[in-house]
Protein backbone atom coordinates (compact mmCIF):
# COMPACT_ATOMS: atom_id res chain seq x y z
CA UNK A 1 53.32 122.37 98.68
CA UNK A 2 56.40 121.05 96.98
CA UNK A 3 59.30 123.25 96.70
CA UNK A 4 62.52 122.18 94.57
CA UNK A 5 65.93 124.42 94.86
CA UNK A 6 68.70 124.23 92.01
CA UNK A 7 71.28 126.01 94.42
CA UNK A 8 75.11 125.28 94.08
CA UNK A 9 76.10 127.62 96.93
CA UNK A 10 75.37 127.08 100.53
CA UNK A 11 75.39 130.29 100.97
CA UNK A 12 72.12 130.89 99.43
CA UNK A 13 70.60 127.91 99.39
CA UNK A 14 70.66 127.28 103.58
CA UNK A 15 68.27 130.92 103.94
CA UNK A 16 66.39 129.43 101.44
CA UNK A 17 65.53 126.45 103.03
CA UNK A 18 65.15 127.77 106.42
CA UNK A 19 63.07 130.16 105.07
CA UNK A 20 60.68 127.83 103.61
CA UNK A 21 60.88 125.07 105.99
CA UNK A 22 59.81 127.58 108.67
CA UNK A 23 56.10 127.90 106.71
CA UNK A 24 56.10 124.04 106.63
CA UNK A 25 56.81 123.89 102.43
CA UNK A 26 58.55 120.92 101.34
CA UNK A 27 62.02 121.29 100.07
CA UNK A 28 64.15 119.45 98.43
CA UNK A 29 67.60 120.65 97.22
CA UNK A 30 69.40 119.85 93.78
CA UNK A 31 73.24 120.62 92.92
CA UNK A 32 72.80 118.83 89.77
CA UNK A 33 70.41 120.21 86.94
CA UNK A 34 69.97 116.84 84.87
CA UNK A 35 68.74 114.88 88.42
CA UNK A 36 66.08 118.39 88.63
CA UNK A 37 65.08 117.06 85.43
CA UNK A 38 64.68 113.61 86.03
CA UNK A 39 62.69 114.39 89.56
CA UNK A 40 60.44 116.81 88.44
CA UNK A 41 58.87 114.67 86.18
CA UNK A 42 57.75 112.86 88.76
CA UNK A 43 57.42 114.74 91.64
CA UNK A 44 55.65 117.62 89.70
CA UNK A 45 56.91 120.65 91.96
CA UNK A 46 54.45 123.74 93.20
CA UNK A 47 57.42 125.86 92.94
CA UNK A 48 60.82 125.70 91.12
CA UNK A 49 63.88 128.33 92.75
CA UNK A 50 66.65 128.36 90.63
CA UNK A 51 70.03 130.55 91.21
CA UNK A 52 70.94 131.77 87.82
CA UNK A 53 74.97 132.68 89.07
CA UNK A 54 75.14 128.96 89.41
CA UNK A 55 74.01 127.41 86.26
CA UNK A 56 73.72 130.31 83.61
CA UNK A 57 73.40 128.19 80.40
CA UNK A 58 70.52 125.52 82.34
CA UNK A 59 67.84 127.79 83.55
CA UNK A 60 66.50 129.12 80.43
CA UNK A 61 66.34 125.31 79.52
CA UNK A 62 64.89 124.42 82.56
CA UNK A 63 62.31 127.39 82.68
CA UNK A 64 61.46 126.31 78.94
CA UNK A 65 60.93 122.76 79.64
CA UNK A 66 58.61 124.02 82.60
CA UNK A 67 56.61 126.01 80.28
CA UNK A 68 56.49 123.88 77.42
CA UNK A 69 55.32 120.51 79.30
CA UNK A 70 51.72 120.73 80.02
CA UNK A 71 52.10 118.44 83.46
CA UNK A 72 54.33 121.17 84.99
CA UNK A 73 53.40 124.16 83.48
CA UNK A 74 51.59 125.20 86.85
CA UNK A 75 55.01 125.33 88.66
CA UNK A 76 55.86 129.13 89.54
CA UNK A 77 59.51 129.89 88.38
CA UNK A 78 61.61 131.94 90.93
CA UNK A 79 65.45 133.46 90.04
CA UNK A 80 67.96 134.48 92.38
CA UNK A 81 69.93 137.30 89.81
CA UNK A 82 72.18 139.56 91.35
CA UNK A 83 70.57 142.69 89.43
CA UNK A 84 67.41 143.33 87.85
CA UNK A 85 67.54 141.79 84.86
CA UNK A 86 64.97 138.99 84.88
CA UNK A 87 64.30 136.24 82.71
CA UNK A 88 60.64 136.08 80.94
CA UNK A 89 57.90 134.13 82.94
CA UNK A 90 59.63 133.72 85.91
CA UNK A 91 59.93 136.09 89.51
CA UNK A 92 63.03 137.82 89.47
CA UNK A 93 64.86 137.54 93.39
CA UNK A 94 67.85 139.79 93.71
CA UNK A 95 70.11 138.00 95.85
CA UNK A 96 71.41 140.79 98.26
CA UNK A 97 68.07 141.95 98.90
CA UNK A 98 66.95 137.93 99.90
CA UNK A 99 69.93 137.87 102.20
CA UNK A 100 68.81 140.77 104.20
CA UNK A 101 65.08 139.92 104.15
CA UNK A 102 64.47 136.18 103.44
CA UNK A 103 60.95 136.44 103.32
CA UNK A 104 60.72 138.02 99.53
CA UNK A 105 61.29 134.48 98.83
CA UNK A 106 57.70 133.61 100.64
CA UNK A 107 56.10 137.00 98.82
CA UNK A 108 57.21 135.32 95.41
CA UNK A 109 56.33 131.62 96.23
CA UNK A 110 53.22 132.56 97.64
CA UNK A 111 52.16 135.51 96.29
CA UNK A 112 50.50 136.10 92.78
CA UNK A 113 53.18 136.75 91.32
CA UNK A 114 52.82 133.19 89.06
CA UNK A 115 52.67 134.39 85.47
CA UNK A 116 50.52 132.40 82.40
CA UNK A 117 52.17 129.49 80.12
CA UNK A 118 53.65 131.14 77.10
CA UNK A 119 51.41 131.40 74.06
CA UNK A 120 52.06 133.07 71.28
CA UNK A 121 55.34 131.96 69.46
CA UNK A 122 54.77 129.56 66.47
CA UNK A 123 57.16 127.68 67.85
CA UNK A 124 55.13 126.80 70.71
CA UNK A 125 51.65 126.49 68.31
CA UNK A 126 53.80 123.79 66.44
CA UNK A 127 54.59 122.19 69.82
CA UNK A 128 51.11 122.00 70.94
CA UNK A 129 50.01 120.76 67.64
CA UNK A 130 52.41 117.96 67.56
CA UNK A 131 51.35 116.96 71.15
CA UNK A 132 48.05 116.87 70.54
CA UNK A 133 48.63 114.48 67.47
């Protein structure tokens, strides 16, 4: 199981690891959204953890480019927010409850808490009829 981070702060981001490295998931740690891009393309991820504090204006992108590109739209989406208000398709982590018990991280990576590709929007119908062309 491959397990890519898009963490700026260490703060966060060391738990996290720790955390995953303990069940023997792969991790590798980004600081840089465009060279996430670029890798999971080719390294096709099981899981993608993204903090949201850190890069406001690239996860929705990122999330939408998961969902949108057939090769990667089995990756499960996890969010660090600091509040409840989650972003659609993906598992909503608040941060201060992950810093007191690091293993609602494993619950959402492991769990079934993996929700469907979007369908629905004509937006996406176009997509998908374009691809398929």
């Amino acid at each position: 199981m491959l397990t890519l981070l898009l963490i700026e702060e260490d703060t966060i981001a060391d738990p996290a690891i720790k955390t995953l490295m303990a069940e023997d998931i792969c991790t590798i740690r980004f600081r840089d959204p465009l060279r996430l891009l670029d890798a999971m393309q080719e390294l096709h991820p099981d899981i993608l953890v993204i903090r949201r504090r850190d890069f406001p204006l690239h996860a929705q992108m990122i999330i939408g480019f998961i969902r949108f590109y057939q090769a990667l739209s089995r990756c499960k989406v996890l969010v660090f927010n600091t509040s409840s208000d989650a972003l659609e398709q993906t598992t909503n982590i608040i941060e201060d409850q992950f810093l007191n018990d690091p293993s609602i991280l494993l619950k959402g990576a492991i769990g079934t808490a993996h929700l469907p590709s979007h369908r629905g929007s004509r937006l996406v119908a176009k997509a998908q009829r374009i691809m398929r062309e």
